[in-house]
C-alpha atoms as a PDB file:
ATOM      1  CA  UNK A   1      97.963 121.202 112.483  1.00  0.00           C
ATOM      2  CA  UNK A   2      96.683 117.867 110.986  1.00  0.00           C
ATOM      3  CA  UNK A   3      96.587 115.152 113.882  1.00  0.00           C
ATOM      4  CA  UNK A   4      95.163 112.145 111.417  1.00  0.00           C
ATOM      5  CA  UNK A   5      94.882 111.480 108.038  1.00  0.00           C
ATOM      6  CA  UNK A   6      93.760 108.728 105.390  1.00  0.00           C
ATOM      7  CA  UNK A   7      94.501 108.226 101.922  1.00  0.00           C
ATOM      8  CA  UNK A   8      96.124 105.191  99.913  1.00  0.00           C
ATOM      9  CA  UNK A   9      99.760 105.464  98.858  1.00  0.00           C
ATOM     10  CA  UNK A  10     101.714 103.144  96.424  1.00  0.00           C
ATOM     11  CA  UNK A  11     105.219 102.048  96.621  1.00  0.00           C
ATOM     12  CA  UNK A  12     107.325 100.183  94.187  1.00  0.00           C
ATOM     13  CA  UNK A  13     110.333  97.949  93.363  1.00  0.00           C
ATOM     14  CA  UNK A  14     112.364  97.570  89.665  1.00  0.00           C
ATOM     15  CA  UNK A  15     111.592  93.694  88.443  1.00  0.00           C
ATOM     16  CA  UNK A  16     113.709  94.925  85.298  1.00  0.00           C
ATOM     17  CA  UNK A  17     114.263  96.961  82.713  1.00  0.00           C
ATOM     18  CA  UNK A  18     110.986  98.424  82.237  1.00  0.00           C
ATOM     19  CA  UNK A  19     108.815  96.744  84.519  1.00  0.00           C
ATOM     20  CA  UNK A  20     108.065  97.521  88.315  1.00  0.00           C
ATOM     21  CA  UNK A  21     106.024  95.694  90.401  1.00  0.00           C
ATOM     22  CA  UNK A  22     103.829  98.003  92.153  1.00  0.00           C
ATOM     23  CA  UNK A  23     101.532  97.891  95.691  1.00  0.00           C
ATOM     24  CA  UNK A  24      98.840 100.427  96.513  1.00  0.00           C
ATOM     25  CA  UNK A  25      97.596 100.289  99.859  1.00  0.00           C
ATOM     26  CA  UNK A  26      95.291 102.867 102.122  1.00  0.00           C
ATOM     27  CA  UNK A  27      95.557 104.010 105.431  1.00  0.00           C
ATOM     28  CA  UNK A  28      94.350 105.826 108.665  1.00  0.00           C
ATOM     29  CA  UNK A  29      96.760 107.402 110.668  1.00  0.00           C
ATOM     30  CA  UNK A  30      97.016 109.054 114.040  1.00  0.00           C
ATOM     31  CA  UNK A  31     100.161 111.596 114.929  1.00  0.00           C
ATOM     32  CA  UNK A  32     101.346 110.448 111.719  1.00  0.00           C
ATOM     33  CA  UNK A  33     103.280 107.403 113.269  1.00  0.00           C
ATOM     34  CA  UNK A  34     100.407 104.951 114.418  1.00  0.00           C
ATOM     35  CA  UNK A  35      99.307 103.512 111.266  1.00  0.00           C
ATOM     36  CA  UNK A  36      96.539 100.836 109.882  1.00  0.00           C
ATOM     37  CA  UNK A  37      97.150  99.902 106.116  1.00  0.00           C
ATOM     38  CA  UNK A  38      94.699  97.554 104.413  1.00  0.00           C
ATOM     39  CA  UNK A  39      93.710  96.762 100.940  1.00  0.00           C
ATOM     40  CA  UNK A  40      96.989  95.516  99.871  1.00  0.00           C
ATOM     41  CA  UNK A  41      96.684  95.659  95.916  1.00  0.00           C
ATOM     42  CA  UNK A  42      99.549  94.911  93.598  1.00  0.00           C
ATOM     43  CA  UNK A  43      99.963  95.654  89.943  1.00  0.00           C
ATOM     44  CA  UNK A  44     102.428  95.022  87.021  1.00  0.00           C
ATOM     45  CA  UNK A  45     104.219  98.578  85.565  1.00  0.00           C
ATOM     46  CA  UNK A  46     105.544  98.628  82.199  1.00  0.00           C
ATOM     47  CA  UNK A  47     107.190 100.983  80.163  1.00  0.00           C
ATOM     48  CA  UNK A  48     105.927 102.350  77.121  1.00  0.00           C
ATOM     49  CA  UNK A  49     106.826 105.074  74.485  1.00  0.00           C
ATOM     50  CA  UNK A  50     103.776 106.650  75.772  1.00  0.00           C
ATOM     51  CA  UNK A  51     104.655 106.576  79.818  1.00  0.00           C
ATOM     52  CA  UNK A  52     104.110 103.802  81.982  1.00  0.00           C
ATOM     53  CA  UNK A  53     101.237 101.397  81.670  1.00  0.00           C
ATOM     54  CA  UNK A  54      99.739  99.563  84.626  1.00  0.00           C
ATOM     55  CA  UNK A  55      97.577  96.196  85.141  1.00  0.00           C
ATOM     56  CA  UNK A  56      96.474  94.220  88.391  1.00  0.00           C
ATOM     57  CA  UNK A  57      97.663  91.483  89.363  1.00  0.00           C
ATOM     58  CA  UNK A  58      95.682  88.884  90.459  1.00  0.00           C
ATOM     59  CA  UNK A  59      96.574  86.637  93.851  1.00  0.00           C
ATOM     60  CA  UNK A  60      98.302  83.375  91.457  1.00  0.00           C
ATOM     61  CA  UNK A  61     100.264  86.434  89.108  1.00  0.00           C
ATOM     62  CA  UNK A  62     101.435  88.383  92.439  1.00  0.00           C
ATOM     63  CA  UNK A  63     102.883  85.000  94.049  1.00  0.00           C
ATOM     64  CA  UNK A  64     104.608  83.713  90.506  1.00  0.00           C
ATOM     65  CA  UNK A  65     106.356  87.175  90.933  1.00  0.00           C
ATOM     66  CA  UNK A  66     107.419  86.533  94.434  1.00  0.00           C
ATOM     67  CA  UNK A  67     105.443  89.895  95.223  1.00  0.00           C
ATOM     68  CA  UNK A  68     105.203  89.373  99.079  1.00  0.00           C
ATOM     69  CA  UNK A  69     108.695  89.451  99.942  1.00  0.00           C
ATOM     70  CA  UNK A  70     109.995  91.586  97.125  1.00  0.00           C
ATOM     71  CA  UNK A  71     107.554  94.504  97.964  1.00  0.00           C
ATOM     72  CA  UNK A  72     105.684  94.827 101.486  1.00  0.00           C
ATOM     73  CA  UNK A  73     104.758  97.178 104.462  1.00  0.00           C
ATOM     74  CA  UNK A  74     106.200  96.471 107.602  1.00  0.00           C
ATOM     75  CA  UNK A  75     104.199  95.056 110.686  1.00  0.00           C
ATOM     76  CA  UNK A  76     104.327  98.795 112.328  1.00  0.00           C
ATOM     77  CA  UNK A  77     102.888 100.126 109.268  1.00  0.00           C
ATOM     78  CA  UNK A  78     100.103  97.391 108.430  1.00  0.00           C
ATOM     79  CA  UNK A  79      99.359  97.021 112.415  1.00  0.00           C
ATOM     80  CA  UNK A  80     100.480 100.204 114.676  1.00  0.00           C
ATOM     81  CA  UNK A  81      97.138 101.593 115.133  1.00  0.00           C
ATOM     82  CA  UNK A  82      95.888  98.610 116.411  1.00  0.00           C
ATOM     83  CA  UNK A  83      99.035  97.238 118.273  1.00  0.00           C
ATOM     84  CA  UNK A  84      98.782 100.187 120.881  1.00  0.00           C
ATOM     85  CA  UNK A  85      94.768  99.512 121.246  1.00  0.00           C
ATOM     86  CA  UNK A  86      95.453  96.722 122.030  1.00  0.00           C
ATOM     87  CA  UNK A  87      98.154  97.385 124.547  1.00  0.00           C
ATOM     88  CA  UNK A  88      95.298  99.993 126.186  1.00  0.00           C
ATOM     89  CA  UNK A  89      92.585  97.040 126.061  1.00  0.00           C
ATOM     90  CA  UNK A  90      95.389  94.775 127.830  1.00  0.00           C
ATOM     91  CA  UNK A  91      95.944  97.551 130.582  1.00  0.00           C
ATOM     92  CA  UNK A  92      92.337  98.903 131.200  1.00  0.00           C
ATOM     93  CA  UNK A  93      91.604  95.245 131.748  1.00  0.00           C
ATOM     94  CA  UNK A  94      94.599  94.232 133.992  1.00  0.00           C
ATOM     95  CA  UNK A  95      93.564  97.228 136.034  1.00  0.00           C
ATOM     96  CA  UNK A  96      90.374  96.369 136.204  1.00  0.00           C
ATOM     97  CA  UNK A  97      91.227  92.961 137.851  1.00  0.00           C
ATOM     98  CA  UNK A  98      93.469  93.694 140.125  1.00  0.00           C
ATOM     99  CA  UNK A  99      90.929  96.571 142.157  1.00  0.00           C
END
């Protein structure tokens, strides 16, 4: 049994017919439910006879598309990893204070 992992994964949202905007991220994760994403990435999908054909998207292209808010990870998924160290930081030094 696997108790972490990394990788990058990519999800994706229909802008319209034929096009998708698409964001590729990677992650470390522990007990499959804490999580750190980073390297957000996001790229244009088009349809072609041929399949589909992807391009980045720079920073100025991403926000024009509204990218942010039509295609993101959630706090728990960008953050969880580091949420609960921090929580362990917090308590190792509370309990060191109050000896």
């Amino acid at each position: 049994m696997v108790f972490f992992g990394w990788g990058s994964k990519s999800k994706s949202a229909p802008l319209d017919a034929g096009r998708a905007l698409v964001l590729r991220y990677s992650y470390f994760h522990l007990f499959w439910i804490l999580r750190l994403s980073w390297g957000l990435r996001y790229s244009l999908a088009t349809a072609t006879e041929a399949g589909w054909a992807t391009r980045p998207l720079s920073d100025e292209e991403a926000m024009q598309l509204d990218a942010p808010s039509r295609l993101s990870l959630n706090l728990w998924w960008r953050f969880g990893l580091l949420l609960w160290a921090a929580v362990a930081v917090v308590a190792i030094v509370i309990g060191n204070l109050t000896r």
